[in-house]
PDB file of N, CA and C in Angstrom:
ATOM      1  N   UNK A   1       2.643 -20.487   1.317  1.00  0.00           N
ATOM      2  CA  UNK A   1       4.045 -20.119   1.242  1.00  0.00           C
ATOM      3  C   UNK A   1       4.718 -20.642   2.496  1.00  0.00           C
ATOM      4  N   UNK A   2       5.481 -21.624   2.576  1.00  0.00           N
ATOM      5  CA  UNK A   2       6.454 -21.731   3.716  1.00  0.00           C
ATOM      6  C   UNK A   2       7.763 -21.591   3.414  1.00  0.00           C
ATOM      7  N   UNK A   3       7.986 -19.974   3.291  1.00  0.00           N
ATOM      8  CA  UNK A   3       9.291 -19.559   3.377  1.00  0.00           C
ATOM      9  C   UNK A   3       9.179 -18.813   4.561  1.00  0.00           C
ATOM     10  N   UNK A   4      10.187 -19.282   5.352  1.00  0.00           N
ATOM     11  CA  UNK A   4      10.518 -18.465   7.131  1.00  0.00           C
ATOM     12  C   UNK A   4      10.799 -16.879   7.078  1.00  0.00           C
ATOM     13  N   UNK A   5      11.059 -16.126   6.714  1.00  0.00           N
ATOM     14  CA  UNK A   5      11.278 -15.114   6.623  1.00  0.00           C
ATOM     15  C   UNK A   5      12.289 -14.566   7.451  1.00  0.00           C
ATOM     16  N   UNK A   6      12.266 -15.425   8.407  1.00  0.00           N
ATOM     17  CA  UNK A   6      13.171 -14.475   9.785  1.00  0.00           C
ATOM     18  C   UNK A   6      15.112 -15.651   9.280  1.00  0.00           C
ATOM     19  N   UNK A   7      14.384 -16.650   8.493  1.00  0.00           N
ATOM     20  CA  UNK A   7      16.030 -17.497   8.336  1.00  0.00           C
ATOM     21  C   UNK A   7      16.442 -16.833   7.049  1.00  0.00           C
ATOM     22  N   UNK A   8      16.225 -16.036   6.249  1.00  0.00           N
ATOM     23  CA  UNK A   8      16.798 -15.541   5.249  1.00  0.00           C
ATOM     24  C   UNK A   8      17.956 -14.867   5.699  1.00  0.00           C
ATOM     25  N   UNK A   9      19.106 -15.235   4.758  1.00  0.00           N
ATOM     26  CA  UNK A   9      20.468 -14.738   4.752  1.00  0.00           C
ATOM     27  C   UNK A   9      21.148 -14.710   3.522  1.00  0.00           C
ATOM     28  N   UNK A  10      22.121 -14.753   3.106  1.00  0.00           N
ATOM     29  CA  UNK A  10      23.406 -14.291   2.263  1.00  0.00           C
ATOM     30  C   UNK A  10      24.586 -14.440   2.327  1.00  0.00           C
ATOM     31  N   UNK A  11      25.466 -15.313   1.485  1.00  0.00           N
ATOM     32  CA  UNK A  11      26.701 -14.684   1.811  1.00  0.00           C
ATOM     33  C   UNK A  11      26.897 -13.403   1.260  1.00  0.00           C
ATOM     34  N   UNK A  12      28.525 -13.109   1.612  1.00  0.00           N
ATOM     35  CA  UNK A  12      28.815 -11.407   1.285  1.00  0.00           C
ATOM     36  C   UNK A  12      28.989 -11.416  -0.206  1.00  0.00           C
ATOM     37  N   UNK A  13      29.330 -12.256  -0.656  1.00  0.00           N
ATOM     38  CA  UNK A  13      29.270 -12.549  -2.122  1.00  0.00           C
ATOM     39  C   UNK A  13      27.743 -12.234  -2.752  1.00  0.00           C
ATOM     40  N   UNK A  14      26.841 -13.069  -2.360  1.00  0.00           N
ATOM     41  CA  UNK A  14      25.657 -13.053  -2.487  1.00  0.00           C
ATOM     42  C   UNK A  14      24.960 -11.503  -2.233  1.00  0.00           C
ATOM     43  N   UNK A  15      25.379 -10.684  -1.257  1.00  0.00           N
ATOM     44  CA  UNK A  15      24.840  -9.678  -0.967  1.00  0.00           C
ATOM     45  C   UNK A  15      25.072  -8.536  -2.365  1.00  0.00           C
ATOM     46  N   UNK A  16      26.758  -9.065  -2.306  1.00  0.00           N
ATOM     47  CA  UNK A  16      27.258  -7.747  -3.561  1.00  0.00           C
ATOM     48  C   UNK A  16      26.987  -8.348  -4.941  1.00  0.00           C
ATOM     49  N   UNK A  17      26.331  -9.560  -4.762  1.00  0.00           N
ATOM     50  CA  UNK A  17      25.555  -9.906  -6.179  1.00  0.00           C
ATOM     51  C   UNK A  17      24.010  -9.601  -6.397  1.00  0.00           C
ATOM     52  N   UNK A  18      23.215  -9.647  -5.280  1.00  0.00           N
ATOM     53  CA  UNK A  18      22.278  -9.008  -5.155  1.00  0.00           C
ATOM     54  C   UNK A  18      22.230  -7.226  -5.492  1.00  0.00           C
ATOM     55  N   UNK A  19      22.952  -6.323  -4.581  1.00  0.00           N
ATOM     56  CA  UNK A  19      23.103  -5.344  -4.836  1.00  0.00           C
ATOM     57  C   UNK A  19      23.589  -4.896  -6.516  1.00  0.00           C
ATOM     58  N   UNK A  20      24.471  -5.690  -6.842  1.00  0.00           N
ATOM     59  CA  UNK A  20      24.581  -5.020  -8.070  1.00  0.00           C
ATOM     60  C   UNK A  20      23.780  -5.763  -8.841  1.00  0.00           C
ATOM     61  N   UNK A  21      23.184  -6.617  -8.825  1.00  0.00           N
ATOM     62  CA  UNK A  21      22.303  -7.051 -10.124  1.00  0.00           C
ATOM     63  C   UNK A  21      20.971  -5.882 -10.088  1.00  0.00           C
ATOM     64  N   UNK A  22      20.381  -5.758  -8.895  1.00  0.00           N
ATOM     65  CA  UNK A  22      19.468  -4.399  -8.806  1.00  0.00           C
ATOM     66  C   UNK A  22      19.206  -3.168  -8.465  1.00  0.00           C
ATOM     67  N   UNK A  23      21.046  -2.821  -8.874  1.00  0.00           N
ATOM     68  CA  UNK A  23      21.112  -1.605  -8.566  1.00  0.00           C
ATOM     69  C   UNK A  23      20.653  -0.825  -7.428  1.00  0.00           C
ATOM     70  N   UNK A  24      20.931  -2.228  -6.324  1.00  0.00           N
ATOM     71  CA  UNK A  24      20.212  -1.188  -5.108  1.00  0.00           C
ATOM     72  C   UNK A  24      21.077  -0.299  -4.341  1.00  0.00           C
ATOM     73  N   UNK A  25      20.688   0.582  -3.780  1.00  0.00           N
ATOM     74  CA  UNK A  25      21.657   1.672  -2.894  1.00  0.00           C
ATOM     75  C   UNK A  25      21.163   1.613  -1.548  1.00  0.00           C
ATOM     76  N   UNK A  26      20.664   0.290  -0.986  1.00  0.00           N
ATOM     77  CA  UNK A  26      20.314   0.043   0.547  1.00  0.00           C
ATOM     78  C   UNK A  26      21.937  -0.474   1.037  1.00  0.00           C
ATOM     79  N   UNK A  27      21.738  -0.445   2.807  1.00  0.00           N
ATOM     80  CA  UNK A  27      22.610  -0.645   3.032  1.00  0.00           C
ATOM     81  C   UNK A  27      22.486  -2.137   3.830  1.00  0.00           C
ATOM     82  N   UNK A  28      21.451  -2.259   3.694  1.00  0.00           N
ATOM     83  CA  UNK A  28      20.964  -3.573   4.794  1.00  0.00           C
ATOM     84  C   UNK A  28      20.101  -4.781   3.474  1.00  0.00           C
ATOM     85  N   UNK A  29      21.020  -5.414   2.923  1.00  0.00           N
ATOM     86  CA  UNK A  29      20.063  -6.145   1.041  1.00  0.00           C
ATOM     87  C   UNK A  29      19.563  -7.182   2.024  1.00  0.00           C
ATOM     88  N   UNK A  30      19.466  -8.072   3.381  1.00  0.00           N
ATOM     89  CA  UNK A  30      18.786  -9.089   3.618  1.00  0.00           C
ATOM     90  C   UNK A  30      17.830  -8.433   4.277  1.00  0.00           C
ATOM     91  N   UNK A  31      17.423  -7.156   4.364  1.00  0.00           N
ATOM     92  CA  UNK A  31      16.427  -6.277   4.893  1.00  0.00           C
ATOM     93  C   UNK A  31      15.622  -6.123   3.834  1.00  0.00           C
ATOM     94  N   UNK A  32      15.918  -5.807   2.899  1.00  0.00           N
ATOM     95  CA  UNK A  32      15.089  -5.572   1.865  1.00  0.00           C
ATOM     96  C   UNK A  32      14.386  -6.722   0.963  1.00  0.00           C
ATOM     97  N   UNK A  33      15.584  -8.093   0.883  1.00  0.00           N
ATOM     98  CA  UNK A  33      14.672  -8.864   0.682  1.00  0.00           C
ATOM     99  C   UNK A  33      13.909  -9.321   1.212  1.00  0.00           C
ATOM    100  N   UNK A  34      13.759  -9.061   2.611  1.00  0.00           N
ATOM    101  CA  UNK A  34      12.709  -9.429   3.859  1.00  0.00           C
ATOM    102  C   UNK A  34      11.459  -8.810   3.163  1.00  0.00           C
ATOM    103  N   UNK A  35      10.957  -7.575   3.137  1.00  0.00           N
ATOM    104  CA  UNK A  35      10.619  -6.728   3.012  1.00  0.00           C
ATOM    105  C   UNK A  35       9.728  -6.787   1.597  1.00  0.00           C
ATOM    106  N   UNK A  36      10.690  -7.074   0.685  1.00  0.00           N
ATOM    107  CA  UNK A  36      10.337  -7.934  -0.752  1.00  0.00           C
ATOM    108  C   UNK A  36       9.496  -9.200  -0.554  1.00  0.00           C
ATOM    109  N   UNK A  37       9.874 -10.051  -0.133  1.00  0.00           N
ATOM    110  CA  UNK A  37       9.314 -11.215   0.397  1.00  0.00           C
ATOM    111  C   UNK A  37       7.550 -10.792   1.489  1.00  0.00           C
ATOM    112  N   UNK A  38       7.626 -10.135   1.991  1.00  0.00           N
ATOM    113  CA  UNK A  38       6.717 -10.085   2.704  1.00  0.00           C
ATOM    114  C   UNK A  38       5.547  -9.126   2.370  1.00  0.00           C
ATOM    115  N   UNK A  39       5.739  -8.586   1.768  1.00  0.00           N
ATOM    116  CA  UNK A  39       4.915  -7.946   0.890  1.00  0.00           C
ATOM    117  C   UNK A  39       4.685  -8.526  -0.913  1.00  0.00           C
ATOM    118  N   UNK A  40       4.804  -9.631  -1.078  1.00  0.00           N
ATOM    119  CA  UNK A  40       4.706 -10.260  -2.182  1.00  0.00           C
ATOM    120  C   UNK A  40       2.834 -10.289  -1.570  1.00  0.00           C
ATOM    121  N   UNK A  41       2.285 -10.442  -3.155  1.00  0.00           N
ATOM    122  CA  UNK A  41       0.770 -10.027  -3.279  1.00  0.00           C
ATOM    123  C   UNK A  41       0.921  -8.381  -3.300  1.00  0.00           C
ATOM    124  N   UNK A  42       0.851  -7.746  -2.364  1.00  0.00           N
ATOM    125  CA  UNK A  42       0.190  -6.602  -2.642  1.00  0.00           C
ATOM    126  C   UNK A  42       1.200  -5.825  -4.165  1.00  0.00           C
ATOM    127  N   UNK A  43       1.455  -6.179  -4.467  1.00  0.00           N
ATOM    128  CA  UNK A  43       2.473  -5.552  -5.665  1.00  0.00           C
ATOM    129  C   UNK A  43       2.220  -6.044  -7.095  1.00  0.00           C
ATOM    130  N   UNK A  44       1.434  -7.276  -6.820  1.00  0.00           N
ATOM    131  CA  UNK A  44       1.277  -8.099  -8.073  1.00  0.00           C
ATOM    132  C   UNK A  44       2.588  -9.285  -7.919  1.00  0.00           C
ATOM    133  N   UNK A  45       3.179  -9.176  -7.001  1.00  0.00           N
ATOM    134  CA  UNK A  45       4.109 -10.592  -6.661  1.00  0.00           C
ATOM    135  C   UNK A  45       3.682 -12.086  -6.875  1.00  0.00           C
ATOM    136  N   UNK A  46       4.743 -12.906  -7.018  1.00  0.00           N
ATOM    137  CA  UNK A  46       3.916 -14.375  -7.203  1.00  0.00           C
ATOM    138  C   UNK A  46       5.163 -15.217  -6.216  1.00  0.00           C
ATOM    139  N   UNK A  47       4.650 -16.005  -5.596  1.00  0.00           N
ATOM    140  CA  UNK A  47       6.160 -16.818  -4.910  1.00  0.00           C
ATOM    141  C   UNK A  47       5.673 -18.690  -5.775  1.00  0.00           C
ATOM    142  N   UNK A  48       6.643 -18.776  -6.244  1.00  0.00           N
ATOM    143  CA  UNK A  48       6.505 -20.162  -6.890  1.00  0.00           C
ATOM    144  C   UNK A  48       7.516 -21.065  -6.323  1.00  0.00           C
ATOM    145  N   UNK A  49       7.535 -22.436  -5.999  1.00  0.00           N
ATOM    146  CA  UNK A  49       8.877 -23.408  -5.746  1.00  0.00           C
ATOM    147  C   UNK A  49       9.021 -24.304  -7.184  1.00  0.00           C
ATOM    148  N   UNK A  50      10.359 -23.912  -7.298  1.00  0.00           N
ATOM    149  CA  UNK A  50      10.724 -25.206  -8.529  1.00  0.00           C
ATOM    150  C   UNK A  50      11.621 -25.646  -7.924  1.00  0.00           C
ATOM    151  N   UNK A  51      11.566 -27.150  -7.639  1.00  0.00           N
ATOM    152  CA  UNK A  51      12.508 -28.274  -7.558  1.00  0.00           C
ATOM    153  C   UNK A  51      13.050 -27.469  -6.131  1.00  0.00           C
ATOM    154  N   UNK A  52      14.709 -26.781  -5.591  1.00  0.00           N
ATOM    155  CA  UNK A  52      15.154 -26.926  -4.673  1.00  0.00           C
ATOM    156  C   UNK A  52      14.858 -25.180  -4.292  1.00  0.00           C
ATOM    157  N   UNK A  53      14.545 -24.176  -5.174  1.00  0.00           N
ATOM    158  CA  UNK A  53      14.633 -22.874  -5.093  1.00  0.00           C
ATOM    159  C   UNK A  53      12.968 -22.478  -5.197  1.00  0.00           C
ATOM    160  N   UNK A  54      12.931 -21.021  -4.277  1.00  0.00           N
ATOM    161  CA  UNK A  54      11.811 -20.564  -4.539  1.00  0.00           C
ATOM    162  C   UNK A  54      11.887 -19.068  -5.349  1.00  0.00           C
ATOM    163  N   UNK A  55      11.252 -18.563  -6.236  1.00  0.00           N
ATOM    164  CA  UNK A  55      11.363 -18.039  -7.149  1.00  0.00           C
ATOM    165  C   UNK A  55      10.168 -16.533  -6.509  1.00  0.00           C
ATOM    166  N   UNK A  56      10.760 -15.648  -5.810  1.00  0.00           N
ATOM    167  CA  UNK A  56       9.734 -14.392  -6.041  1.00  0.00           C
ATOM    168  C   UNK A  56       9.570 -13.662  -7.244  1.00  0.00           C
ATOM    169  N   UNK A  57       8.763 -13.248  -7.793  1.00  0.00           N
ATOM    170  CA  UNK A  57       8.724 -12.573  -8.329  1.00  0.00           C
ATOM    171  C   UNK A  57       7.776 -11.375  -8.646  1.00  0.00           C
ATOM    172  N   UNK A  58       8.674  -9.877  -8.071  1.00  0.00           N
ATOM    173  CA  UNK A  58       7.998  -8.609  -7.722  1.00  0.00           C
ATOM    174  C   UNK A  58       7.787  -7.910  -8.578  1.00  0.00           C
ATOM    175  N   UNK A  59       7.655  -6.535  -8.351  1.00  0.00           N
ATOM    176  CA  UNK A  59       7.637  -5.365  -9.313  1.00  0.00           C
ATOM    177  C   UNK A  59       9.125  -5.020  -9.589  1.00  0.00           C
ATOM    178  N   UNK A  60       9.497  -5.669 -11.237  1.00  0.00           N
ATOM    179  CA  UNK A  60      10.996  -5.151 -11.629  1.00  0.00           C
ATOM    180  C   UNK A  60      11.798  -6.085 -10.825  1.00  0.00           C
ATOM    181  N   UNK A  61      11.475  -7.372  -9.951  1.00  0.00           N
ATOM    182  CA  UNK A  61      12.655  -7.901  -9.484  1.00  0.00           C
ATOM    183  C   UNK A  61      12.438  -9.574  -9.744  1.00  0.00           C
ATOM    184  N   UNK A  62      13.352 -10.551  -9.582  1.00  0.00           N
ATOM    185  CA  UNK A  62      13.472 -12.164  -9.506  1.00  0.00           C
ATOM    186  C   UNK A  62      14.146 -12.424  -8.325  1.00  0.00           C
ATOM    187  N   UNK A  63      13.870 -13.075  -7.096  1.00  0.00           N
ATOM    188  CA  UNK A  63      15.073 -13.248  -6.135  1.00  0.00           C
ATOM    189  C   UNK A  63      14.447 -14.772  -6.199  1.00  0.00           C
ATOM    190  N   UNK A  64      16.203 -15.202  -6.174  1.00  0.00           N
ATOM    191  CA  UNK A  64      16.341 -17.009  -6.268  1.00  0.00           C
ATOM    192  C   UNK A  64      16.547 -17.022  -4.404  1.00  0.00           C
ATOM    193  N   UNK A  65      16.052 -18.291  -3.715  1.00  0.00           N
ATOM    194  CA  UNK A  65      16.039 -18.280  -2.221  1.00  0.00           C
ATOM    195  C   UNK A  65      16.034 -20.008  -2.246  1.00  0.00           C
ATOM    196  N   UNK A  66      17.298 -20.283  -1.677  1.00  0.00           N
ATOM    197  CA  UNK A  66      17.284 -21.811  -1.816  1.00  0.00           C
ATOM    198  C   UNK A  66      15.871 -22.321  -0.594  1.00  0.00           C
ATOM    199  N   UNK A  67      15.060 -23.382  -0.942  1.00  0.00           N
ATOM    200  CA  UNK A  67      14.007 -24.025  -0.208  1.00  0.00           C
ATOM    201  C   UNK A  67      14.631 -24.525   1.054  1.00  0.00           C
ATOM    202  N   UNK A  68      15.681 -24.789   0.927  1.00  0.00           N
ATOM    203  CA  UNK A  68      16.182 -25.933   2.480  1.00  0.00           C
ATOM    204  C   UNK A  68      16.912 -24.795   3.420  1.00  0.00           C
ATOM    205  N   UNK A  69      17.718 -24.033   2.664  1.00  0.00           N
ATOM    206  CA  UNK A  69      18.732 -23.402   3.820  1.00  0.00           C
ATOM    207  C   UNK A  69      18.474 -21.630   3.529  1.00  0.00           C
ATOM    208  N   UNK A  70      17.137 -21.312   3.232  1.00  0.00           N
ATOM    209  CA  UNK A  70      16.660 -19.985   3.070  1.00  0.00           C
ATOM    210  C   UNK A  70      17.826 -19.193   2.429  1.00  0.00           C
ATOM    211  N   UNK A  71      18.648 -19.755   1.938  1.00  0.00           N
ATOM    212  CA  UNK A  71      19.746 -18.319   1.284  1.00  0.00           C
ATOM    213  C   UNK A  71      19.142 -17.935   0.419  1.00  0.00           C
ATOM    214  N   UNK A  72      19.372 -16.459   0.088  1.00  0.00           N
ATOM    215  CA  UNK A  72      19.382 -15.857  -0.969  1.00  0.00           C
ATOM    216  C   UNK A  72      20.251 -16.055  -2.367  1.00  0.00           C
ATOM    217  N   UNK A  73      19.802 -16.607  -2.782  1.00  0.00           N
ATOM    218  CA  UNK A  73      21.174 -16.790  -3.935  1.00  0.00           C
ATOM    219  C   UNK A  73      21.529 -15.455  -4.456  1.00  0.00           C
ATOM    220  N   UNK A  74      20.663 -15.433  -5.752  1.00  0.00           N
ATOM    221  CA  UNK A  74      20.389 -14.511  -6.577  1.00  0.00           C
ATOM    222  C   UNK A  74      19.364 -13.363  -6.510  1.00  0.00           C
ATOM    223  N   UNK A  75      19.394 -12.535  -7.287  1.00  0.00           N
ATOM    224  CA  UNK A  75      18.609 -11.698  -7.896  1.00  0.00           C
ATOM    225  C   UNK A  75      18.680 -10.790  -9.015  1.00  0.00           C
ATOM    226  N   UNK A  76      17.501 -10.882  -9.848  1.00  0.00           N
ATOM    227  CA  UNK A  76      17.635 -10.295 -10.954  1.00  0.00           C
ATOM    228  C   UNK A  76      16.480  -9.292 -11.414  1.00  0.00           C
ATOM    229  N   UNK A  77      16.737  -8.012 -11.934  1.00  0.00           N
ATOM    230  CA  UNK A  77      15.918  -7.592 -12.271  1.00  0.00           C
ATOM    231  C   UNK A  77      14.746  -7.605 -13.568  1.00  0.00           C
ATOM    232  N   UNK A  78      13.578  -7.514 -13.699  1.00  0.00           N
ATOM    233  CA  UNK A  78      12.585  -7.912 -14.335  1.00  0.00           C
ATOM    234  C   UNK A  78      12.220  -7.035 -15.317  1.00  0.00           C
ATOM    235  N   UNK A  79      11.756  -7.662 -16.582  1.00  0.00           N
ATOM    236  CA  UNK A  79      10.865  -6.620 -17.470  1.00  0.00           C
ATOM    237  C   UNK A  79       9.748  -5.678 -16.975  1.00  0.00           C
TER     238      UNK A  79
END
């Protein structure tokens, strides 16, 4: 996995698209995707790269993370 962990960010757009796509009630969402991210494996997580994005995928969640400039795009919640 070479995703940096410490360059992950968001715009504010991005944050209140994150938050509401997973219903989260944190107050800190590039904390949590830290957090998400770094604990991928012990959960049954998988981190995959397609083409320019890397694709986590947790328990109940999808977060899109562009490969070059660590943003967070998206996130979506999972079956």
């Amino acid at each position: 996995m070479s995703i940096d962990i410490s360059k992950l960010h968001t715009t504010d757009l991005g944050e209140a698209r994150i938050r509401h796509n997973l219903s989260l009630a944190v107050e800190d969402v590039i904390a949590w995707c830290k957090d998400a991210v770094r604990t991928y494996g012990a959960d049954g997580a998988r981190v995959e790269r397609r083409g320019k994005n890397w694709y986590i995928t947790g328990a109940g969640f999808v977060l899109t993370i562009n490969a070059h400039s660590h943003t967070v795009i998206t996130a979506h919640p999972r079956d």
